[in-house]
C-alpha atoms as a PDB file:
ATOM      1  CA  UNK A   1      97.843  83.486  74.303  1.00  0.00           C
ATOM      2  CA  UNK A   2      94.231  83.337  75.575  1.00  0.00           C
ATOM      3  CA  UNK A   3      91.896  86.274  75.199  1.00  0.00           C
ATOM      4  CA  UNK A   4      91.429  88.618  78.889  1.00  0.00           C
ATOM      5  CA  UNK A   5      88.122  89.591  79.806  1.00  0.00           C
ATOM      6  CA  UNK A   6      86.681  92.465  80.439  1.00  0.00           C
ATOM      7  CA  UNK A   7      85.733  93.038  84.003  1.00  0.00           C
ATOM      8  CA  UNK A   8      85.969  96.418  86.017  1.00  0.00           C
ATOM      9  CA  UNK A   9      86.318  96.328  90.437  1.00  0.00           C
ATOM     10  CA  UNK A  10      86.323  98.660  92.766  1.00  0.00           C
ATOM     11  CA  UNK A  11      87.182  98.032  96.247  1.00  0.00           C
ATOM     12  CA  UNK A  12      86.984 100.461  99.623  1.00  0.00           C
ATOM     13  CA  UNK A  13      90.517 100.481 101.582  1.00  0.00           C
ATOM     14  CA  UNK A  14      90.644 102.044 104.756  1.00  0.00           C
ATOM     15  CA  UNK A  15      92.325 105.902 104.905  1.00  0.00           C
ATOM     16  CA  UNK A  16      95.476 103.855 106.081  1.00  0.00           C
ATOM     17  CA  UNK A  17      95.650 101.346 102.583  1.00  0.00           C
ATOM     18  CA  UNK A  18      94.862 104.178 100.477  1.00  0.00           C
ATOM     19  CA  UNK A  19      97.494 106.723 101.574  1.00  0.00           C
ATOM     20  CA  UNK A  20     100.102 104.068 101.449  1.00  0.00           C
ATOM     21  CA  UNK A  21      98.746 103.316  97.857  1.00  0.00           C
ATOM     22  CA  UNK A  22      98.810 106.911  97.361  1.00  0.00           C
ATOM     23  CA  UNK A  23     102.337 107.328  98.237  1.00  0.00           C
ATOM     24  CA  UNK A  24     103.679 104.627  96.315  1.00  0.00           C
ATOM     25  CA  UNK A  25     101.987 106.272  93.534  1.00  0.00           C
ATOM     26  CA  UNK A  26     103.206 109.771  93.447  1.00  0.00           C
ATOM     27  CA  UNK A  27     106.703 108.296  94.259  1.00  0.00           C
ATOM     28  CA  UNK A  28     105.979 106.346  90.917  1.00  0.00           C
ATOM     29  CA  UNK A  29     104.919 109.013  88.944  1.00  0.00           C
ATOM     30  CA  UNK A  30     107.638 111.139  90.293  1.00  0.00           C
ATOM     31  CA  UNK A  31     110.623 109.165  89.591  1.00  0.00           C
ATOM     32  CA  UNK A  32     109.209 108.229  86.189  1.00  0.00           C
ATOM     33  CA  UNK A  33     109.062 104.291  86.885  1.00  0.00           C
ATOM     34  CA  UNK A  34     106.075 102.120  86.564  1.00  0.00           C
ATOM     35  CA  UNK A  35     103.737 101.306  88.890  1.00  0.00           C
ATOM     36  CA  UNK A  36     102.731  97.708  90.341  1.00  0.00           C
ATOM     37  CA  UNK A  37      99.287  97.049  92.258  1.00  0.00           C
ATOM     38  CA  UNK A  38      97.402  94.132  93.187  1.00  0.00           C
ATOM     39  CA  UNK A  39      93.628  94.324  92.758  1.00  0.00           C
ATOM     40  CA  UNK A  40      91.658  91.461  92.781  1.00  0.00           C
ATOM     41  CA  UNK A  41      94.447  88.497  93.153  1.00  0.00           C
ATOM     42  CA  UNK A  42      95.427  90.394  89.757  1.00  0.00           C
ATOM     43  CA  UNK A  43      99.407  91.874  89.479  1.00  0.00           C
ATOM     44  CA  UNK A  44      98.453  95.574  87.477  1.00  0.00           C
ATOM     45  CA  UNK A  45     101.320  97.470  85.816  1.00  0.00           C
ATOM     46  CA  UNK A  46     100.812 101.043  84.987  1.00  0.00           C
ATOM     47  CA  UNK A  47     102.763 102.243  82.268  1.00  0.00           C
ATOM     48  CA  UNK A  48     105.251 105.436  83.099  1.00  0.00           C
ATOM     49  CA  UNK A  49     103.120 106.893  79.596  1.00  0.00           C
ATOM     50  CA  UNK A  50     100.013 106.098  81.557  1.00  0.00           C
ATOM     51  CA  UNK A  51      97.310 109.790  80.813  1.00  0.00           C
ATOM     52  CA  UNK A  52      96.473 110.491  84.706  1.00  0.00           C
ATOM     53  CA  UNK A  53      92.984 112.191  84.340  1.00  0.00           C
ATOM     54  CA  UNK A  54      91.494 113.952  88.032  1.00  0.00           C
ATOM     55  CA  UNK A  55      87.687 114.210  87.628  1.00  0.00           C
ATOM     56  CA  UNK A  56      85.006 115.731  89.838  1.00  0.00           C
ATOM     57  CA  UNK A  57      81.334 114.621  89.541  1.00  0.00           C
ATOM     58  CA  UNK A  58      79.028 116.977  91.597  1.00  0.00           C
ATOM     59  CA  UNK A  59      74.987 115.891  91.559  1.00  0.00           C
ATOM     60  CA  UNK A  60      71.984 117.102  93.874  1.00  0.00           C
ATOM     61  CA  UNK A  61      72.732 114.729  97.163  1.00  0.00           C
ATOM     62  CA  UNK A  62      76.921 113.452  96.373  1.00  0.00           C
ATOM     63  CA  UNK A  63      80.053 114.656  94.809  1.00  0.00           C
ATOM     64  CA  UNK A  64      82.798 112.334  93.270  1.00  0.00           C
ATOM     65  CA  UNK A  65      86.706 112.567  92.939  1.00  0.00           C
ATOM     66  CA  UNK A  66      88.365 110.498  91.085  1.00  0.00           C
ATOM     67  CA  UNK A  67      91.869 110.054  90.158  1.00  0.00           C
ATOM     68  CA  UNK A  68      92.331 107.870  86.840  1.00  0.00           C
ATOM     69  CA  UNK A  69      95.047 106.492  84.981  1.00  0.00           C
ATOM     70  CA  UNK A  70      94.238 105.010  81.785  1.00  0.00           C
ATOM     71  CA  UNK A  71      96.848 103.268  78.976  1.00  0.00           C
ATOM     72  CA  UNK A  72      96.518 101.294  75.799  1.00  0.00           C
ATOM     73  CA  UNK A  73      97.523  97.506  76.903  1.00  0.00           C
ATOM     74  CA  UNK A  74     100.508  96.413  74.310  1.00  0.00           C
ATOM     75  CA  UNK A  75     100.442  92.703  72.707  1.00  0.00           C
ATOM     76  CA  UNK A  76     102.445  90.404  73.979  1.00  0.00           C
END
């Protein structure tokens, strides 16, 4: 199986994109199933054991919210 790189992207949605994203999230999380998104061209599964981690960054001219869901990747 070939080796995947390492990349990170982020990507701006309009308020629209993100609340449906949003929604199909917490319905996710809520009913304890995983959860599919496509970022990049890229199919992403999150894990229903995924740690979901809310962080705040405050500095002198911007603030930062986050919401981050972070898993261990199994081999396939």
């Amino acid at each position: 199986m070939p080796v995947q790189k390492e990349y990170e992207v982020k990507r701006a949605y309009s308020p629209k994109a993100i609340a449906q994203k949003l929604r199909r999230l917490a319905d996710a999380v809520e009913k304890r199933k995983p959860f599919h998104i496509q970022i990049a061209g890229e199919c992403v599964r999150v894990p229903v054991d995924a740690v979901m981690i809310v962080e705040h960054e405050r500095k002198a001219d911007s603030e930062e919210l986050e919401f981050e869901l972070k898993w261990r990747r199994t081999k396939r």
